[in-house]
PDB file of N, CA and C in Angstrom:
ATOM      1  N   UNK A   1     -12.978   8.096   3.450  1.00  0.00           N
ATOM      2  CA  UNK A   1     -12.341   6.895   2.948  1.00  0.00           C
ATOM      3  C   UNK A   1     -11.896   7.155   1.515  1.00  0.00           C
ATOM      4  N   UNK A   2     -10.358   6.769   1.179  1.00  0.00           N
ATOM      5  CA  UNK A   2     -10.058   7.060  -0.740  1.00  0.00           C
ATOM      6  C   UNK A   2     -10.088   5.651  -1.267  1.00  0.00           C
ATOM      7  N   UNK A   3     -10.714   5.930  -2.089  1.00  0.00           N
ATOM      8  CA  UNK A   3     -11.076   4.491  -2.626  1.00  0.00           C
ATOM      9  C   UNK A   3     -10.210   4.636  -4.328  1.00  0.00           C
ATOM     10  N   UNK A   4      -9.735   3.609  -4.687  1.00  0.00           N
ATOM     11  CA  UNK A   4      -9.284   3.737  -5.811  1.00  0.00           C
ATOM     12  C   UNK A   4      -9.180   1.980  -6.665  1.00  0.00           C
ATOM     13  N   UNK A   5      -8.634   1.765  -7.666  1.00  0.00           N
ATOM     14  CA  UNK A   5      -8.236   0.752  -8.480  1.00  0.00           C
ATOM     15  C   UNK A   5      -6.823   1.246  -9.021  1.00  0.00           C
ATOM     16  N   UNK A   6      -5.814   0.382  -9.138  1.00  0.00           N
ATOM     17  CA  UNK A   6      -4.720   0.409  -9.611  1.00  0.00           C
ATOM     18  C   UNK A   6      -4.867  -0.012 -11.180  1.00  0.00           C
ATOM     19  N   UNK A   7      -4.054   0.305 -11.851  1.00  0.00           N
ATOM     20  CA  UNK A   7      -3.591  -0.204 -13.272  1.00  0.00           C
ATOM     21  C   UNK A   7      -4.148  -1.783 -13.450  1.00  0.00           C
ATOM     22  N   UNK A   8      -4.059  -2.685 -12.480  1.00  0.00           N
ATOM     23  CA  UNK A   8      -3.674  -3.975 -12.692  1.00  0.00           C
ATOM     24  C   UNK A   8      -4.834  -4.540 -12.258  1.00  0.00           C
ATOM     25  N   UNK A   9      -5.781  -3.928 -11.402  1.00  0.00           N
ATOM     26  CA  UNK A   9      -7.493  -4.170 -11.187  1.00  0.00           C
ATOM     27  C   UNK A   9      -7.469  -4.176  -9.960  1.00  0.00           C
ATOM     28  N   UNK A  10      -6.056  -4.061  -9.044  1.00  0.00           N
ATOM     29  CA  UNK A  10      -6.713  -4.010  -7.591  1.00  0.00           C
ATOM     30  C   UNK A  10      -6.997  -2.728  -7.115  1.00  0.00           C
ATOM     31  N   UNK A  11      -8.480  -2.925  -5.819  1.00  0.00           N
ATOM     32  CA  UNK A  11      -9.023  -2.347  -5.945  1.00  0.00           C
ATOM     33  C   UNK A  11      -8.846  -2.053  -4.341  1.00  0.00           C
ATOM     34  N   UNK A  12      -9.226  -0.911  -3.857  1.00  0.00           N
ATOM     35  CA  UNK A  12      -8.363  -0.616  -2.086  1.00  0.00           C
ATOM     36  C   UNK A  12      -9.092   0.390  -1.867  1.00  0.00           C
ATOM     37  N   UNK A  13      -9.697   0.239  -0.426  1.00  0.00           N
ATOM     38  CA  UNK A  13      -9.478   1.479   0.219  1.00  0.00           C
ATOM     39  C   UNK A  13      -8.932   1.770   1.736  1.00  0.00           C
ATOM     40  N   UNK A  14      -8.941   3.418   1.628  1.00  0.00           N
ATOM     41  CA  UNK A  14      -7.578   3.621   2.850  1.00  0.00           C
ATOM     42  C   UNK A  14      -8.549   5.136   3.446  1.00  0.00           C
ATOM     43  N   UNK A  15      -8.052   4.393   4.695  1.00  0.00           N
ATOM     44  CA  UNK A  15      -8.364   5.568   5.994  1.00  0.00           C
ATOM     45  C   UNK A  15      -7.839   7.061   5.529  1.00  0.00           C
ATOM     46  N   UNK A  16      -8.354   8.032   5.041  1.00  0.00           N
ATOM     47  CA  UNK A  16      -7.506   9.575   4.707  1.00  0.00           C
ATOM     48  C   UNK A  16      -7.136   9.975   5.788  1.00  0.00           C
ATOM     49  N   UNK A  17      -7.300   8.960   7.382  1.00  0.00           N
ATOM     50  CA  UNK A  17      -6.916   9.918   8.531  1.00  0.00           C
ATOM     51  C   UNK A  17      -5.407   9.692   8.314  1.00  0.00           C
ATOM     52  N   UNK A  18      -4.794   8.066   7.794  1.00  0.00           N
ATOM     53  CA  UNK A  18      -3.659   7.666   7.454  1.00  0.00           C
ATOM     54  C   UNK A  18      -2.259   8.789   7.249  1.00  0.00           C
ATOM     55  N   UNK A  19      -2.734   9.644   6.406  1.00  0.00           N
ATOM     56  CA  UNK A  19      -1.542  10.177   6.224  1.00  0.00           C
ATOM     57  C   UNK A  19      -1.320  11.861   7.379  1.00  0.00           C
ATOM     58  N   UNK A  20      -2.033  11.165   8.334  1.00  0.00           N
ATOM     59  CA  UNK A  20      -1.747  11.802   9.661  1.00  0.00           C
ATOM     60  C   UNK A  20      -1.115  11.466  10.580  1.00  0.00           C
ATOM     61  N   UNK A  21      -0.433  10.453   9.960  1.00  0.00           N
ATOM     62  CA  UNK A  21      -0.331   8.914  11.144  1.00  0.00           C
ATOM     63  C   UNK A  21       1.492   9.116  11.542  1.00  0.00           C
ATOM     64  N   UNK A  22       1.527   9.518  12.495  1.00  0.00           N
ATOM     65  CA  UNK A  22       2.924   9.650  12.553  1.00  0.00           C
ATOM     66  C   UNK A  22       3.644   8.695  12.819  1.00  0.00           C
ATOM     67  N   UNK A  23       2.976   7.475  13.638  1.00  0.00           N
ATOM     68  CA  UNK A  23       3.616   6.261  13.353  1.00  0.00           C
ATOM     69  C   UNK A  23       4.369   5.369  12.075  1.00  0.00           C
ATOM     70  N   UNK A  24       3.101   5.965  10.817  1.00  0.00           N
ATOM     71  CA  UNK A  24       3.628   5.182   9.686  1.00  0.00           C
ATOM     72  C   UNK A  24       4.564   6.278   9.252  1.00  0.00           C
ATOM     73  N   UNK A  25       4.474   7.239   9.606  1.00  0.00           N
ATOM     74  CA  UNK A  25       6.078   8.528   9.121  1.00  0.00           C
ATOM     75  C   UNK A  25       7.108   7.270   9.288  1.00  0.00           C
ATOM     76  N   UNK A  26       6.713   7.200  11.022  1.00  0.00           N
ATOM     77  CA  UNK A  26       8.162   6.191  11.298  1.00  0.00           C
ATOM     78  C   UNK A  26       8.534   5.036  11.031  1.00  0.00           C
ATOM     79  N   UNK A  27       7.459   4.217  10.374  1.00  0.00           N
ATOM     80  CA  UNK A  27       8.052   3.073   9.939  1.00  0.00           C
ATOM     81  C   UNK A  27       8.394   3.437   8.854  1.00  0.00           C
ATOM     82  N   UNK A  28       8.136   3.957   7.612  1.00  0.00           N
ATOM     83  CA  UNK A  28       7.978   4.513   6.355  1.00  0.00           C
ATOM     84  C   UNK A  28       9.929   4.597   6.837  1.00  0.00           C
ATOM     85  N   UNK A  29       9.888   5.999   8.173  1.00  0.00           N
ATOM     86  CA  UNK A  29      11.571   5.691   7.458  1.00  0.00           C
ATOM     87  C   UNK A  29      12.395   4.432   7.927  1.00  0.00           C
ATOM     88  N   UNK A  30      11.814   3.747   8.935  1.00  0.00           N
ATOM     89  CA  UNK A  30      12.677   2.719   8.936  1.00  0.00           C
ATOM     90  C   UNK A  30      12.695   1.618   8.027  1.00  0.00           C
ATOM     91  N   UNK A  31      11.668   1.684   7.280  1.00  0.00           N
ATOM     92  CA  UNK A  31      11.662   0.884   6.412  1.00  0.00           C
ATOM     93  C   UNK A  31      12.972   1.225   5.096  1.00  0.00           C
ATOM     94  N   UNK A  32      12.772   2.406   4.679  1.00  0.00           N
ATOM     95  CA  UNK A  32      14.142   3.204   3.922  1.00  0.00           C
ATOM     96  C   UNK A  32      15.547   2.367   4.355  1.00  0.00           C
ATOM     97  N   UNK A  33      15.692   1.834   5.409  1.00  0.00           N
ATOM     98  CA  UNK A  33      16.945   1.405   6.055  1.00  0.00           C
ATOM     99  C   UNK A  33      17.127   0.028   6.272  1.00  0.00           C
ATOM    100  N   UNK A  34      15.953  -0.222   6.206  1.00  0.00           N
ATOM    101  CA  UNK A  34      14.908  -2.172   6.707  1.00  0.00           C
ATOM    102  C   UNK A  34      14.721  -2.795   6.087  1.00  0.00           C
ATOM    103  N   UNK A  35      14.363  -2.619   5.203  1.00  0.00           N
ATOM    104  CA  UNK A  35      13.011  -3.442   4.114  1.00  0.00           C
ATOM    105  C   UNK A  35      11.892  -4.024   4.757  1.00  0.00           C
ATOM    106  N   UNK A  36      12.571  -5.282   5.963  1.00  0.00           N
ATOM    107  CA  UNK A  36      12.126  -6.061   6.438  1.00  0.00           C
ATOM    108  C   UNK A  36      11.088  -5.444   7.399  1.00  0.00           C
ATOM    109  N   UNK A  37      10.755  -4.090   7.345  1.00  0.00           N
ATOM    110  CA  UNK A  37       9.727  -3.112   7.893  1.00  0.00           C
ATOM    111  C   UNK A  37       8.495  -3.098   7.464  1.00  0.00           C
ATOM    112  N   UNK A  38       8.968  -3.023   5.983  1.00  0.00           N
ATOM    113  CA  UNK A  38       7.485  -2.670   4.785  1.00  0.00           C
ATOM    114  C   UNK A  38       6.466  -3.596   4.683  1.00  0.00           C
ATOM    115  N   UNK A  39       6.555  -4.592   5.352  1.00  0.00           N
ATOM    116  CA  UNK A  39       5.015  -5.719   5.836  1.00  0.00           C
ATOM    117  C   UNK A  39       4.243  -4.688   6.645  1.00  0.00           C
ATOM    118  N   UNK A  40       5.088  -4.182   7.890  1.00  0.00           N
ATOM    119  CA  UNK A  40       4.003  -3.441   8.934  1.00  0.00           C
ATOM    120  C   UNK A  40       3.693  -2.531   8.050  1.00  0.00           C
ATOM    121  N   UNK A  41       4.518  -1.742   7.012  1.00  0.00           N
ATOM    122  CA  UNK A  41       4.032  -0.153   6.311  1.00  0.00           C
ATOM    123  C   UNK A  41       2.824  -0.847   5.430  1.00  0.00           C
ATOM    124  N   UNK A  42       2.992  -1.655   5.074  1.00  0.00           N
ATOM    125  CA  UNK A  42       1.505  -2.071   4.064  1.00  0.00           C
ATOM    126  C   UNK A  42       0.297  -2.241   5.011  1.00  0.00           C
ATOM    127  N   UNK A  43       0.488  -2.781   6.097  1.00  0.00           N
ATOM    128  CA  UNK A  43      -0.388  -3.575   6.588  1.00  0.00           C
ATOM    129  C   UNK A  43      -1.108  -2.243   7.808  1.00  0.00           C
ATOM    130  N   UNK A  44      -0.244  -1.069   8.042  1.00  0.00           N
ATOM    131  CA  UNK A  44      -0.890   0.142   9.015  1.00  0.00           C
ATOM    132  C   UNK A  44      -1.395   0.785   7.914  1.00  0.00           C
ATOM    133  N   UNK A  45      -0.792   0.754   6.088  1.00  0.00           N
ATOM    134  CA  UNK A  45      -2.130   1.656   5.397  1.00  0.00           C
ATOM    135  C   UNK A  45      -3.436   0.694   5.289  1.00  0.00           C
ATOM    136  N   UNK A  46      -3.276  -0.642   4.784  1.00  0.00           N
ATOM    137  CA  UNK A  46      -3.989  -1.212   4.158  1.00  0.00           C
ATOM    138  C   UNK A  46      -5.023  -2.121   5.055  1.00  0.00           C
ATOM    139  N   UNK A  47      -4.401  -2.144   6.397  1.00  0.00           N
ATOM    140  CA  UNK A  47      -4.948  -3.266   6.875  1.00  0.00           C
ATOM    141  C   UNK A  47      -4.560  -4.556   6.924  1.00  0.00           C
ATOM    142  N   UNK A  48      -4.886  -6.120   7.699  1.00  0.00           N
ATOM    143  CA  UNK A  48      -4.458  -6.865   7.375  1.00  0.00           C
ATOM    144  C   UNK A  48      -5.650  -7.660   6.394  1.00  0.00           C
ATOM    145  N   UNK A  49      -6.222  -7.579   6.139  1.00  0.00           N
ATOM    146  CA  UNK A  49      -7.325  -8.208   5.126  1.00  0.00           C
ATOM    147  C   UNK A  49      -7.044  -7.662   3.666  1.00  0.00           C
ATOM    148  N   UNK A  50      -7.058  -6.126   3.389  1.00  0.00           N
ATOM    149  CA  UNK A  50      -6.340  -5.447   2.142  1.00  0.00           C
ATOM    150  C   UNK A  50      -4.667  -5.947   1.907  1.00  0.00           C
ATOM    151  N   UNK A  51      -4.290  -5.904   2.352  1.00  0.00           N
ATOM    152  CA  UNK A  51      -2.750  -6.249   2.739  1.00  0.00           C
ATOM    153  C   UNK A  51      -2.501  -8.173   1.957  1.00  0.00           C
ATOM    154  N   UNK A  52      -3.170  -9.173   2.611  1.00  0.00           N
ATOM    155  CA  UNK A  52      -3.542 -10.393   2.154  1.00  0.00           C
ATOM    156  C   UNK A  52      -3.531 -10.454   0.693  1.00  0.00           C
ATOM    157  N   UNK A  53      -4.835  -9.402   0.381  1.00  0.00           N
ATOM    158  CA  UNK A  53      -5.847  -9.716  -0.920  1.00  0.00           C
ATOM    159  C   UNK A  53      -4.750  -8.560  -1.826  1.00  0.00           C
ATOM    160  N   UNK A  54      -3.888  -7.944  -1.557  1.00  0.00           N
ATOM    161  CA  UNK A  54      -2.856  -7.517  -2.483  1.00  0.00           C
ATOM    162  C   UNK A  54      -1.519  -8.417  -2.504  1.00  0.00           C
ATOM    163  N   UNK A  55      -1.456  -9.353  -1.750  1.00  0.00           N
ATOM    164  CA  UNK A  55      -0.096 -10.326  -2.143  1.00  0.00           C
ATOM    165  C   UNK A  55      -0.914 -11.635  -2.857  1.00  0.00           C
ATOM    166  N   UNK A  56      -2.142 -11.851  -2.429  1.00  0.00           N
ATOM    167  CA  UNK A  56      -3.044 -12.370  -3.693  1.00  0.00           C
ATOM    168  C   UNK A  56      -2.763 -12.373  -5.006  1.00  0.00           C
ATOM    169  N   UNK A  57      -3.355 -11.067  -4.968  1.00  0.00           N
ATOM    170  CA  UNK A  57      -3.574 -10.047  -6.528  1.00  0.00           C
ATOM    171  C   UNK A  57      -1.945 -10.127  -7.375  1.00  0.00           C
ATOM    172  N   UNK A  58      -1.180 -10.431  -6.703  1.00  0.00           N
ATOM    173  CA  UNK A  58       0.472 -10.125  -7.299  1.00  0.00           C
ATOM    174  C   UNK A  58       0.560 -11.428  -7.284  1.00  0.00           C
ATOM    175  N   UNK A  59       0.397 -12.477  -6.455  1.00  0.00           N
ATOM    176  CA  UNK A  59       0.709 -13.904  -6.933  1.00  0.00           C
ATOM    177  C   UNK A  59       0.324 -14.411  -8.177  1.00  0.00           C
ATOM    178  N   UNK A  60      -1.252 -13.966  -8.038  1.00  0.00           N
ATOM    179  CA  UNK A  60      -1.728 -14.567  -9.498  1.00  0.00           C
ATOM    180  C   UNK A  60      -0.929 -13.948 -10.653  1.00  0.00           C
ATOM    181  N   UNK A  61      -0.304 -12.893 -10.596  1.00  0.00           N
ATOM    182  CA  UNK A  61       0.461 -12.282 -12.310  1.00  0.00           C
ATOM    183  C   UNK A  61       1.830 -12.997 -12.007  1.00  0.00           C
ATOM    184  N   UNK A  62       2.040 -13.257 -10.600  1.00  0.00           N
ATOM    185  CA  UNK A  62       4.043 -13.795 -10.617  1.00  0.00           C
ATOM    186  C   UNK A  62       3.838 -14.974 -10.281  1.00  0.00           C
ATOM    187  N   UNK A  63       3.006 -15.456  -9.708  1.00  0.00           N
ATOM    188  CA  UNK A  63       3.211 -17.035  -8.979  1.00  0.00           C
ATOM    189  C   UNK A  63       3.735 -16.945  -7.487  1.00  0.00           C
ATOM    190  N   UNK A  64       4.265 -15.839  -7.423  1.00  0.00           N
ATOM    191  CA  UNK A  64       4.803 -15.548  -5.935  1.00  0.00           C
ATOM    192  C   UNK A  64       4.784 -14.348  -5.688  1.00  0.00           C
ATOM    193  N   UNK A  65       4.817 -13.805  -4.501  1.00  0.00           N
ATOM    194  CA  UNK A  65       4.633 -12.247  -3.811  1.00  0.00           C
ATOM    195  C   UNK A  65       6.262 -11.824  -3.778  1.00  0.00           C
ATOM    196  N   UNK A  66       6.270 -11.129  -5.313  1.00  0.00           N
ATOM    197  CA  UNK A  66       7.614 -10.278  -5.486  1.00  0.00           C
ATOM    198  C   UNK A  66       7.844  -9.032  -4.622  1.00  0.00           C
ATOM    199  N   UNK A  67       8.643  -8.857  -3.788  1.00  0.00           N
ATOM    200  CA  UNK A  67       9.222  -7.580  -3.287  1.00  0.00           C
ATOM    201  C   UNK A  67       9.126  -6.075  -3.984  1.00  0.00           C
ATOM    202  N   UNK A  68       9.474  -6.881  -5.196  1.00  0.00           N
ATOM    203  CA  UNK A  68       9.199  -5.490  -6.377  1.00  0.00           C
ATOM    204  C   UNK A  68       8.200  -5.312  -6.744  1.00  0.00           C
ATOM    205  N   UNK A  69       7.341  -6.077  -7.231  1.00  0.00           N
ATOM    206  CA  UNK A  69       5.793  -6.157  -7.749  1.00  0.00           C
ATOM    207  C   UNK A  69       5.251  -5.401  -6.185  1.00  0.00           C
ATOM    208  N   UNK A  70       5.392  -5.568  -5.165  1.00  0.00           N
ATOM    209  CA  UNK A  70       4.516  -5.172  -4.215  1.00  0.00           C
ATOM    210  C   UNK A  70       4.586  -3.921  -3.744  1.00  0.00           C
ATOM    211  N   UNK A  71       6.358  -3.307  -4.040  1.00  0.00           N
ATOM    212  CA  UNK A  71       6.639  -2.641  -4.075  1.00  0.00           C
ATOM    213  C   UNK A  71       6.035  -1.534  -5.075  1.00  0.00           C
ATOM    214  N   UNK A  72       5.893  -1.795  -6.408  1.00  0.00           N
ATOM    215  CA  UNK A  72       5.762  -1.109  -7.227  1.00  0.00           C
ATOM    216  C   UNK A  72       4.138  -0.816  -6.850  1.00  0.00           C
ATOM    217  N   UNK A  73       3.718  -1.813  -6.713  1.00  0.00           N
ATOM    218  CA  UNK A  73       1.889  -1.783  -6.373  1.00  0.00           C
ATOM    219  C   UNK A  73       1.678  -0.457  -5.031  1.00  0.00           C
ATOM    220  N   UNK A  74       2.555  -0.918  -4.277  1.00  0.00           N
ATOM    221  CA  UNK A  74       2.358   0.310  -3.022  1.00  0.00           C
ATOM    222  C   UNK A  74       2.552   1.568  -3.339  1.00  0.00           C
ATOM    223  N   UNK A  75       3.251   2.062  -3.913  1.00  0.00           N
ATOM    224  CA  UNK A  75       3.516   3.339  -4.965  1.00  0.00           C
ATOM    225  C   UNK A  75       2.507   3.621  -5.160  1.00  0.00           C
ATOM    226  N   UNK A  76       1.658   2.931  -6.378  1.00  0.00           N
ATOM    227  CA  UNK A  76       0.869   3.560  -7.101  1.00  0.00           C
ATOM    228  C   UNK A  76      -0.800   3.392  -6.523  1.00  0.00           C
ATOM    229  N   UNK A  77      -0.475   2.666  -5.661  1.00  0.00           N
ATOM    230  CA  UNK A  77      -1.614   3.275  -4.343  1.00  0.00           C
ATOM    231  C   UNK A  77      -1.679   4.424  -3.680  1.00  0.00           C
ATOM    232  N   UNK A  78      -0.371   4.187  -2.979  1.00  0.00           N
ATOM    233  CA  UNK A  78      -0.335   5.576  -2.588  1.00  0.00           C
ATOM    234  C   UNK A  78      -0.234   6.656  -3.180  1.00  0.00           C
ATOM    235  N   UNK A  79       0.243   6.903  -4.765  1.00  0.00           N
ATOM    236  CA  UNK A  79       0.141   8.216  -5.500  1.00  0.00           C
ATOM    237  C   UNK A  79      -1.345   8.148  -5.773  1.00  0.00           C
ATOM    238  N   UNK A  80      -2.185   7.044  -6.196  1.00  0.00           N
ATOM    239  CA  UNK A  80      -4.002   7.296  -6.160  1.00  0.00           C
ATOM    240  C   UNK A  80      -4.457   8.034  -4.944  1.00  0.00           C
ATOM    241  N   UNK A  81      -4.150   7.602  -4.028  1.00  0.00           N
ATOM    242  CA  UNK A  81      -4.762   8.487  -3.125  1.00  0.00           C
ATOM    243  C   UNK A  81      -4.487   9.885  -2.801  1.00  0.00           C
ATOM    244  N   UNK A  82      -2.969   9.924  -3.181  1.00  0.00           N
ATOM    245  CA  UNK A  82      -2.612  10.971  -3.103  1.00  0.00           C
ATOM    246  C   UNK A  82      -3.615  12.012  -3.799  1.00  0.00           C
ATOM    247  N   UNK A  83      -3.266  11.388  -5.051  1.00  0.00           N
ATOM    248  CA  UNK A  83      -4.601  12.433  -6.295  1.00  0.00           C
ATOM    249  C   UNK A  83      -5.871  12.528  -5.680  1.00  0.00           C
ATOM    250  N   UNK A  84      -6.133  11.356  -5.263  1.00  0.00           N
ATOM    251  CA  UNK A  84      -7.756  11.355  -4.634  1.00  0.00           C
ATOM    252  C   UNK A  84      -8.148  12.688  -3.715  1.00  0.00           C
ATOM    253  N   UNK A  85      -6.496  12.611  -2.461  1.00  0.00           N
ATOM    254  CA  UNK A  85      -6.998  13.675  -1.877  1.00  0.00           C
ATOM    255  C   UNK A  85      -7.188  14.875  -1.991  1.00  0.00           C
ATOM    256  N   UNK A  86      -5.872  15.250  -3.239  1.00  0.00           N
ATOM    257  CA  UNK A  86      -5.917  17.055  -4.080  1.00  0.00           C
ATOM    258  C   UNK A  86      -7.073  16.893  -4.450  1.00  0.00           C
ATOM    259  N   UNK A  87      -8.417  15.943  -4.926  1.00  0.00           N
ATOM    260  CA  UNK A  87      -9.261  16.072  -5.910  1.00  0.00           C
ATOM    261  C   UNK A  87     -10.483  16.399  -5.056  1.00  0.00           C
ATOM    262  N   UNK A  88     -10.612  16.116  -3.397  1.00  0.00           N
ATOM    263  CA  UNK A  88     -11.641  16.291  -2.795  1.00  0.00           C
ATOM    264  C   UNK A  88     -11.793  17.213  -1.927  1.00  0.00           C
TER     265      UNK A  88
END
């Protein structure tokens, strides 16, 4: 399991089998083309309970669950784990 905290205090963890997942390859690219994809891409890394408690976490700083804010948040999840996994 990679467990991490973002910049902003949220705090996540994610299956390392995940980035085996060839399903989320494929939403990942349809999302590139979609947008309207990137609910399922959050919600096959994060779960739907992690997934919730991160449009939470972004309401309370915007008042509303920005596209970009969530966007930007998914990034830097996924580059934590990324590091997490070179580190283990």
């Amino acid at each position: 399991m990679l467990k991490g905290t973002t910049e902003s205090g949220f705090k996540f963890k994610i299956d390392e089998r995940i980035a085996d997942d060839l399903e989320l390859l494929e939403d990942i690219a349809r999302a590139d083309k979609d947008v309207t994809v990137f609910p399922a891409v959050l919600e096959r890394v994060l779960g739907e309970k992690q997934k919730a408690a991160l449009y939470d976490h972004i309401r309370k700083e915007h008042g509303y669950v920005s596209t970009q804010a969530t966007v930007d948040m998914f990034t830097e999840i996924m580059n934590l784990a990324g590091e997490a996994t070179k580190n283990s």
